[in-house]
C-alpha atoms as a PDB file:
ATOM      1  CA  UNK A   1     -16.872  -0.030 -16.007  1.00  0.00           C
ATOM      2  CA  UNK A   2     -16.801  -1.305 -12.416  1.00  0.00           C
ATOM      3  CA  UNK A   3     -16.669   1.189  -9.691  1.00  0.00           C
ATOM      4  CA  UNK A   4     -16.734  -1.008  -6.741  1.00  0.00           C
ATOM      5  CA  UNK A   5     -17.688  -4.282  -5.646  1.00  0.00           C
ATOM      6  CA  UNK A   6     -19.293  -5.519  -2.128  1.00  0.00           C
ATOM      7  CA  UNK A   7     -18.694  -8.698  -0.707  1.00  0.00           C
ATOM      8  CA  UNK A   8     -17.189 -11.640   1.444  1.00  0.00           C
ATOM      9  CA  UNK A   9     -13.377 -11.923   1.565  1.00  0.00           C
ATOM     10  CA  UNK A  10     -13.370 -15.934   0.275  1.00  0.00           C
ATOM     11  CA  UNK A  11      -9.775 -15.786   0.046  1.00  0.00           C
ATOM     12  CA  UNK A  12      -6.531 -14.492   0.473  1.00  0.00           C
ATOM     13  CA  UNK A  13      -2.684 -14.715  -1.325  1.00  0.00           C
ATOM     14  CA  UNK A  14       0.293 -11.850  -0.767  1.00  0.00           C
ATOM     15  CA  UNK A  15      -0.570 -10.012  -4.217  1.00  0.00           C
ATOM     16  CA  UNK A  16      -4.927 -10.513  -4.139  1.00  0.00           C
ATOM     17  CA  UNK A  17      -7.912 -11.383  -1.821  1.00  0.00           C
ATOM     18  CA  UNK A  18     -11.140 -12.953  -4.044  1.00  0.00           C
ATOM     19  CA  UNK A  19     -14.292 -11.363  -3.006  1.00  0.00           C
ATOM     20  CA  UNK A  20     -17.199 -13.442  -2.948  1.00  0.00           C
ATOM     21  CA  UNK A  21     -20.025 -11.538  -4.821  1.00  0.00           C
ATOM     22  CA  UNK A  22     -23.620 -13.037  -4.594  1.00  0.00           C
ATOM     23  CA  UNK A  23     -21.557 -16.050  -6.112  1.00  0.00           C
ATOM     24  CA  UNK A  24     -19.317 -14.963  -8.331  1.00  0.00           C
ATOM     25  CA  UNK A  25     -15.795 -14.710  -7.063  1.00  0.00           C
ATOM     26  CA  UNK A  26     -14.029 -11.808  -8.512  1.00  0.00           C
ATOM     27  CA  UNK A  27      -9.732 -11.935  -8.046  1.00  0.00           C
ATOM     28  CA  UNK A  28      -9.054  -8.608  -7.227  1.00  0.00           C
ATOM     29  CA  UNK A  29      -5.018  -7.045  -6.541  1.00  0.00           C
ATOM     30  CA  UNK A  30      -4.564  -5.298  -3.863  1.00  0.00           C
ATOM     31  CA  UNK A  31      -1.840  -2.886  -1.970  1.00  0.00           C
ATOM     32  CA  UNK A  32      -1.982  -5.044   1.424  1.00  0.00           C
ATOM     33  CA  UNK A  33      -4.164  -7.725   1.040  1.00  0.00           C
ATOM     34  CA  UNK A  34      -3.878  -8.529   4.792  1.00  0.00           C
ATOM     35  CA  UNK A  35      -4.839  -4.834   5.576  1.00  0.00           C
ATOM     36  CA  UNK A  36      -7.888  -5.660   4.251  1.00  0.00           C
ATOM     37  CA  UNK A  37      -9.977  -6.246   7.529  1.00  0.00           C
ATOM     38  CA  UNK A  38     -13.165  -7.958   7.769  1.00  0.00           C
ATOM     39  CA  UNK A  39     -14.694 -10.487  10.414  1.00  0.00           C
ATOM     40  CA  UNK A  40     -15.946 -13.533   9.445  1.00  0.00           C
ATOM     41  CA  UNK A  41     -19.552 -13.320   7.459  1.00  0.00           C
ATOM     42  CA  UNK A  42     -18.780  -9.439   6.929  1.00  0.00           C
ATOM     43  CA  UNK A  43     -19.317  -7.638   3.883  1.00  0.00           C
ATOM     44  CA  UNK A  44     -16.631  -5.307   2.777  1.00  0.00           C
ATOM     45  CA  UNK A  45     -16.718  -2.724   0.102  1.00  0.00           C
ATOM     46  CA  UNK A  46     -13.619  -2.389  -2.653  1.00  0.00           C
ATOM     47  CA  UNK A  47     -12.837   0.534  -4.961  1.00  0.00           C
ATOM     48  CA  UNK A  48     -12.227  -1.031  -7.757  1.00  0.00           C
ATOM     49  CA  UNK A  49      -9.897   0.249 -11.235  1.00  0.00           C
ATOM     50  CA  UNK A  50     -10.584  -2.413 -14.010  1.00  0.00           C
ATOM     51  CA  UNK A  51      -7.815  -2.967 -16.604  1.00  0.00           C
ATOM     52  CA  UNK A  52      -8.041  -4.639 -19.929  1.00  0.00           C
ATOM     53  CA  UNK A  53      -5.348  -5.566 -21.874  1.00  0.00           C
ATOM     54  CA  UNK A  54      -5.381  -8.208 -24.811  1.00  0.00           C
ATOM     55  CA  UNK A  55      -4.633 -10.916 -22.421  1.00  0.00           C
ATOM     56  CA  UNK A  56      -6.136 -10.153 -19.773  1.00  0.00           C
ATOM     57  CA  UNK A  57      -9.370  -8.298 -17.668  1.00  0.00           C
ATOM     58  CA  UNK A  58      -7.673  -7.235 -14.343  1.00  0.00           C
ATOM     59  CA  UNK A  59      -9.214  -5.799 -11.219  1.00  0.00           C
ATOM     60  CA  UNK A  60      -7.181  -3.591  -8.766  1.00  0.00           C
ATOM     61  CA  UNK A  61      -9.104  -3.119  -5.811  1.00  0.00           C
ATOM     62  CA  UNK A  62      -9.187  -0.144  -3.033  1.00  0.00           C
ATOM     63  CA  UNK A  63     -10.470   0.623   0.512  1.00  0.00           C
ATOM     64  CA  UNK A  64     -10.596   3.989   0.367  1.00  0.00           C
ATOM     65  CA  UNK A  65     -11.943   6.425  -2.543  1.00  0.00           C
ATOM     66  CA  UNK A  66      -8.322   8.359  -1.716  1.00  0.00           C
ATOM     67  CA  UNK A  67      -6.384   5.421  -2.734  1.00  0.00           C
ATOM     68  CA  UNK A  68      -8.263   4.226  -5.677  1.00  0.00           C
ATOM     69  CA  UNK A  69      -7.805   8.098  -6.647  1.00  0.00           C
ATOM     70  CA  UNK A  70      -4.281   8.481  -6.362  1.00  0.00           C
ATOM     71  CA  UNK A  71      -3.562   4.603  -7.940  1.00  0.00           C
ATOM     72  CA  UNK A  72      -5.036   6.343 -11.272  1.00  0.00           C
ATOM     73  CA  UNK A  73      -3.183   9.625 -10.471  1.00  0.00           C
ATOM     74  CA  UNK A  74       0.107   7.314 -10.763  1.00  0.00           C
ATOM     75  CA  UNK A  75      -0.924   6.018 -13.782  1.00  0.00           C
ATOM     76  CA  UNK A  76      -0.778   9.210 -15.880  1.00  0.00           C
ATOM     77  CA  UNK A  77       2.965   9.546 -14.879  1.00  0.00           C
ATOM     78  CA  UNK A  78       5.667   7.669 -17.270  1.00  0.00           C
ATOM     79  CA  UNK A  79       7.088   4.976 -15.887  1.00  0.00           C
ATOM     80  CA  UNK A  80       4.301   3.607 -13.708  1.00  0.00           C
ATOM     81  CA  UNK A  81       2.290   0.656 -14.425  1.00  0.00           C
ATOM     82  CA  UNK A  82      -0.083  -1.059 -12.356  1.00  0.00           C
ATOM     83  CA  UNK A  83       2.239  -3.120 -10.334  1.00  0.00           C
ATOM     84  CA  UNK A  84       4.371  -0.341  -9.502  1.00  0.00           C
ATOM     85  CA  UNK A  85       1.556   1.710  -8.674  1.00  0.00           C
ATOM     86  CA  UNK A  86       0.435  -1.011  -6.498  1.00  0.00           C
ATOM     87  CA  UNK A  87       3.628  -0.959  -4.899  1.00  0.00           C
ATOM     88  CA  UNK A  88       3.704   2.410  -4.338  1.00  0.00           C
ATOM     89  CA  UNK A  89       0.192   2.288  -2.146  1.00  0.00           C
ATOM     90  CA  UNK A  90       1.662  -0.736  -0.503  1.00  0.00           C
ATOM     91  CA  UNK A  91       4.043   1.580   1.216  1.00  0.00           C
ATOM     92  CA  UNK A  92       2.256   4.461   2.800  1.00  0.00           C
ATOM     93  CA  UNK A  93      -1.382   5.400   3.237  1.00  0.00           C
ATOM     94  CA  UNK A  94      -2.200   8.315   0.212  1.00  0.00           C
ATOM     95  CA  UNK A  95      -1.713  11.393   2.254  1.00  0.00           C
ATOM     96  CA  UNK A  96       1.867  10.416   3.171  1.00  0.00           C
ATOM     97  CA  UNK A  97       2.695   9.881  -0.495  1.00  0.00           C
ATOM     98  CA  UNK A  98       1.016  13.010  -1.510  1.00  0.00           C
ATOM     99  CA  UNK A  99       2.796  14.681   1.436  1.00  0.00           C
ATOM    100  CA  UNK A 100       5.566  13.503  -0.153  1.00  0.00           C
ATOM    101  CA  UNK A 101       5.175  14.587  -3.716  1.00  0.00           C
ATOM    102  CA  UNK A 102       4.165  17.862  -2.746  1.00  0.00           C
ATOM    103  CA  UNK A 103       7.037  18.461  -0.220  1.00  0.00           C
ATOM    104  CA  UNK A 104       9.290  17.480  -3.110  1.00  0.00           C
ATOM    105  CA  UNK A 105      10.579  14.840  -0.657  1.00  0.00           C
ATOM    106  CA  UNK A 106      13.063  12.692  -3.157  1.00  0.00           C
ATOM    107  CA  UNK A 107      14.141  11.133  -0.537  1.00  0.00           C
ATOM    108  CA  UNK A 108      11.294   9.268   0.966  1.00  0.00           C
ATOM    109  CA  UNK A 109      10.002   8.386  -2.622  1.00  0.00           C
ATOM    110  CA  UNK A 110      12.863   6.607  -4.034  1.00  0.00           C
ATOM    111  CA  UNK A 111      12.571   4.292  -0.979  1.00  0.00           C
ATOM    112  CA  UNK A 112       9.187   3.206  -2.192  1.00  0.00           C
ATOM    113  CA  UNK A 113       8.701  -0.087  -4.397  1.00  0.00           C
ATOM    114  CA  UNK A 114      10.129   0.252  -7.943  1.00  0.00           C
ATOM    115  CA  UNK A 115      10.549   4.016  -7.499  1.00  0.00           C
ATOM    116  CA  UNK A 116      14.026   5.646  -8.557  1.00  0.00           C
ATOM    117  CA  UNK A 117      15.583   9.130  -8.858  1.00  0.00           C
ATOM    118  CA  UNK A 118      13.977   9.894 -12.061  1.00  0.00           C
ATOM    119  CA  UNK A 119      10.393   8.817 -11.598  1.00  0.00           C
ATOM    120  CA  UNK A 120      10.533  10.345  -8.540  1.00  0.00           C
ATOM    121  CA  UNK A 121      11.234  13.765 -10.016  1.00  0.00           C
ATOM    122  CA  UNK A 122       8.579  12.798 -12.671  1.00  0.00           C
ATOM    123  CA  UNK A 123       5.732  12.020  -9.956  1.00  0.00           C
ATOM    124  CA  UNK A 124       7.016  15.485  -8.655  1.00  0.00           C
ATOM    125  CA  UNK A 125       6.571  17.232 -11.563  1.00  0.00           C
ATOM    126  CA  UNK A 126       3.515  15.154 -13.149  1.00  0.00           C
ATOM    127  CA  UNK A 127       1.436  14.858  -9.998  1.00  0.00           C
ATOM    128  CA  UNK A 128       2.706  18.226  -7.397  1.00  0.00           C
ATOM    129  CA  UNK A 129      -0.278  20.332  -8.683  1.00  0.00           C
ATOM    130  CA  UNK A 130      -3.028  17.341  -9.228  1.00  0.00           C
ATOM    131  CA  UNK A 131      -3.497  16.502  -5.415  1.00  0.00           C
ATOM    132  CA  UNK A 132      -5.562  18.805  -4.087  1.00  0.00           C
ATOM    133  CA  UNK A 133      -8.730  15.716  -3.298  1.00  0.00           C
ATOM    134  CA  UNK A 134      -5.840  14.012  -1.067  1.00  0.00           C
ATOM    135  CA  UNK A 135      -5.181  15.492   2.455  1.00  0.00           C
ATOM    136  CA  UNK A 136      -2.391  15.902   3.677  1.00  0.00           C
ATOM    137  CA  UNK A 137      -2.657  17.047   7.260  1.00  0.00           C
ATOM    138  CA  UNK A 138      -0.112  16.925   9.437  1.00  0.00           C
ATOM    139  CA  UNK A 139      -1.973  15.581  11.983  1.00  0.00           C
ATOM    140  CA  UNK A 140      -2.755  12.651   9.424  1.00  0.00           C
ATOM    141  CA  UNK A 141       0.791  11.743   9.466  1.00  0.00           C
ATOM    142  CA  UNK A 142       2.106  11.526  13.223  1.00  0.00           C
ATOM    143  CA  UNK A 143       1.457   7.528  13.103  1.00  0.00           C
ATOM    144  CA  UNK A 144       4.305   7.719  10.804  1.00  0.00           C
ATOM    145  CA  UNK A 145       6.645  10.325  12.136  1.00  0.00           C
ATOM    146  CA  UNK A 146       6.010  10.020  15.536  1.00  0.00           C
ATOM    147  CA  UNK A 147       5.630  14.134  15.553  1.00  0.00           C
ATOM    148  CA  UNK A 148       8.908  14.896  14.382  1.00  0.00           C
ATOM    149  CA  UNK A 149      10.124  14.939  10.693  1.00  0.00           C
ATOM    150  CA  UNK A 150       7.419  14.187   7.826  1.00  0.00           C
ATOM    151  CA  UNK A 151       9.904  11.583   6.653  1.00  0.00           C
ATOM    152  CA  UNK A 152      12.199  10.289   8.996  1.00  0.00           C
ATOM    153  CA  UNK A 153      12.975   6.606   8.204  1.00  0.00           C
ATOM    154  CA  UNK A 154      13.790   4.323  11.532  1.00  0.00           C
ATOM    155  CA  UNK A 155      17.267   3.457  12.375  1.00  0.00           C
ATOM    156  CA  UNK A 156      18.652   0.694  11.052  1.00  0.00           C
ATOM    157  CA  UNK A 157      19.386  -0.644   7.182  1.00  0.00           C
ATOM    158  CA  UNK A 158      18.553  -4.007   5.232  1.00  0.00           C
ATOM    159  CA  UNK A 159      15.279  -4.933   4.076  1.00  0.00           C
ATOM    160  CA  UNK A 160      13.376  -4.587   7.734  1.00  0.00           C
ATOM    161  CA  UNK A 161      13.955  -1.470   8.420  1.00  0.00           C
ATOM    162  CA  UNK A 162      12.221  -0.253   5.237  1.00  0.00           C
ATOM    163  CA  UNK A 163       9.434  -2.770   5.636  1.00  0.00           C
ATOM    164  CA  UNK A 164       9.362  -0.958   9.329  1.00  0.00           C
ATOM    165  CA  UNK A 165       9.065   2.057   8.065  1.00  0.00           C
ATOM    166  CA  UNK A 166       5.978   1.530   5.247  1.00  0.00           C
ATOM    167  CA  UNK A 167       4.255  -0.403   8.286  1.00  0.00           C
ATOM    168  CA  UNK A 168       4.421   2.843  10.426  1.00  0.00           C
ATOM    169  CA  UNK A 169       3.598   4.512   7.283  1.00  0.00           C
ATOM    170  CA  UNK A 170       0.314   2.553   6.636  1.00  0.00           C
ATOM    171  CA  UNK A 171      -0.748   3.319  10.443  1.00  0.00           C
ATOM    172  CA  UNK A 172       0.610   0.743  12.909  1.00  0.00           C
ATOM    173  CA  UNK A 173       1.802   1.254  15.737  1.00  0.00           C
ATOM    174  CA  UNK A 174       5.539   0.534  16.620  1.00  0.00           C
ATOM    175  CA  UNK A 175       4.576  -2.111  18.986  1.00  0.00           C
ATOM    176  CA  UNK A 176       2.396  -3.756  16.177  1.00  0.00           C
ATOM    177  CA  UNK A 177       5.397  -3.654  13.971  1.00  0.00           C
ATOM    178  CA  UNK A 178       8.033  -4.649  16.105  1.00  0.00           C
ATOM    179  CA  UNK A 179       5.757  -7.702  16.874  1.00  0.00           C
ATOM    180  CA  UNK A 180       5.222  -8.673  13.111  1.00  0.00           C
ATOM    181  CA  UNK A 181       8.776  -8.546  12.817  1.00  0.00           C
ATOM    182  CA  UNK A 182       9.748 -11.306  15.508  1.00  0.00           C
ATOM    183  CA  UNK A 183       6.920 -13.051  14.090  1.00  0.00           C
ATOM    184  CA  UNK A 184       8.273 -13.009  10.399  1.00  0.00           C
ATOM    185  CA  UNK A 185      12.151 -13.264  11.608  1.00  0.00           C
ATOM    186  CA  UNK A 186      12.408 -17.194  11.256  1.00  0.00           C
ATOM    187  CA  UNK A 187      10.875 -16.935   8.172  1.00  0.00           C
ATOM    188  CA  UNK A 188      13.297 -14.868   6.673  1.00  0.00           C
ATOM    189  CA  UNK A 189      17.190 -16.233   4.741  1.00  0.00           C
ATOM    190  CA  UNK A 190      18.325 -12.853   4.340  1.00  0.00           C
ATOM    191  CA  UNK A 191      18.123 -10.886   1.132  1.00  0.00           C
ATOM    192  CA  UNK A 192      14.408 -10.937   1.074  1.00  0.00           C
ATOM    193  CA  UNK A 193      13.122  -7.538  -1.231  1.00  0.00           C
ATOM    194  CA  UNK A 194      11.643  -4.819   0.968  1.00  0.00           C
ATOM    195  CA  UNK A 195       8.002  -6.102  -0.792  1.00  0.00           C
ATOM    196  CA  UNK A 196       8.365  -9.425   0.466  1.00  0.00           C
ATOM    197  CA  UNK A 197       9.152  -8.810   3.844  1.00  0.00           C
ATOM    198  CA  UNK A 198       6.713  -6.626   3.730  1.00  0.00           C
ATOM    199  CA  UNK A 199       3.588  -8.756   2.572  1.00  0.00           C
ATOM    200  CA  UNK A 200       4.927 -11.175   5.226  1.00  0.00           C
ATOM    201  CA  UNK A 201       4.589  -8.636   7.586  1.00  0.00           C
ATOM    202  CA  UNK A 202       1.443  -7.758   6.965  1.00  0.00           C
ATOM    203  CA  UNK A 203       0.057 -11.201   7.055  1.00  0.00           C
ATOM    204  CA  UNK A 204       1.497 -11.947  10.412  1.00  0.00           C
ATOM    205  CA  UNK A 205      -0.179  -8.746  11.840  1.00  0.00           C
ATOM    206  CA  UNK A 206      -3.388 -10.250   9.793  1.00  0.00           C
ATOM    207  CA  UNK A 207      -2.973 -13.600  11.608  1.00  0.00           C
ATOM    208  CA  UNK A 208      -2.374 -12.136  14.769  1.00  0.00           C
ATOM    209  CA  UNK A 209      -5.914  -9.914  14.463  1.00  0.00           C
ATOM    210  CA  UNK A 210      -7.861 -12.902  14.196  1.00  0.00           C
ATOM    211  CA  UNK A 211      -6.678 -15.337  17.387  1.00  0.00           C
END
């Protein structure tokens, strides 16, 4: 069983980064892979959960012991898999999704990746009384609700505004958002799904903390 892995960030794509290991590099999946900061030559420390299935040995790969926590939490409830447990972390930091669950807040969890009505009520119900190791401060969640309600979503509709919303959710400030989105807008056709916009997002706001 792995428990976590230290290394160099080799490489990066939208769903993994490979950390370089004494050698080895090791593909692991990540919520935000262009969250995960690092400078150049820096060592950084994952959380790992290690899956094996008859096809495959997969690595899933954490910054914080809170995260890597509450991706196994999800796990437990029916429904979830890995890549929709991914997607869940990829759309708040842990205490605003266990904020969430124990608020009962249907509302803000059926807007996260892959989540509807009914596995919301089951992440309710499965998970309410299992999240005591989380906080859930309130002071831990004013990035995201700028001090008013827990879960108020931005103005607006379409893809964007969601992605806006899990960006203030992960920590960023508006300013950093609003800047990743003029930065993605050319890229973008219309009709892009929330994760997409999202992951470009993120790696604009990684590109932009390296210049």
């Amino acid at each position: 069983m792995i428990d976590y892995l230290r290394g160099l960030v080799a490489h990066r794509e939208t769903e993994y980064v490979v950390l370089d290991v004494r050698g080895v590099g090791y593909r692991v999946f990540c919520a935000n892979p262009y969250a995960v900061q690092t400078k150049d030559g820096e060592e950084t420390t994952l959380f790992i959960h290690y899956q094996v299935r008859e096809d495959a040995h997969l690595l899933f790969g954490f910054q914080t012991r809170e995260e890597q926590s509450l991706f196994r939490m999800l796990l437990e409830v029916n429904g979830i898999g890995p890549k929709v447990a991914i997607g869940i972390l990829a759309g708040g930091r842990p205490e605003v999704i266990a904020a969430a669950i124990q608020q009962e807040n249907i509302s803000f969890l059926i807007k996260l990746p892959g989540i509807g009505r009914k596995t919301a009520q089951r992440m309710i119900l499965d998970l309410k009384d299992k999240l005591g190791g989380i906080p859930t401060e309130a002071s831990s969640l004013s990035a995201f609700t700028g001090g008013g309600d827990l879960f108020t979503v931005p103005q607006g509709s379409g893809a964007w505004s969601e992605a806006k919303a899990a960006l203030l959710a992960l920590g960023y400030t508006e300013a950093e958002a609003d800047g990743a989105g003029h930065a993605i807008k050319p890229k973008l056709q219309g009709g892009e799904a929330v994760d997409v916009v999202m992951k470009l997002a993120l790696q604009a706001l990684y590109q932009q903390s390296t210049k």
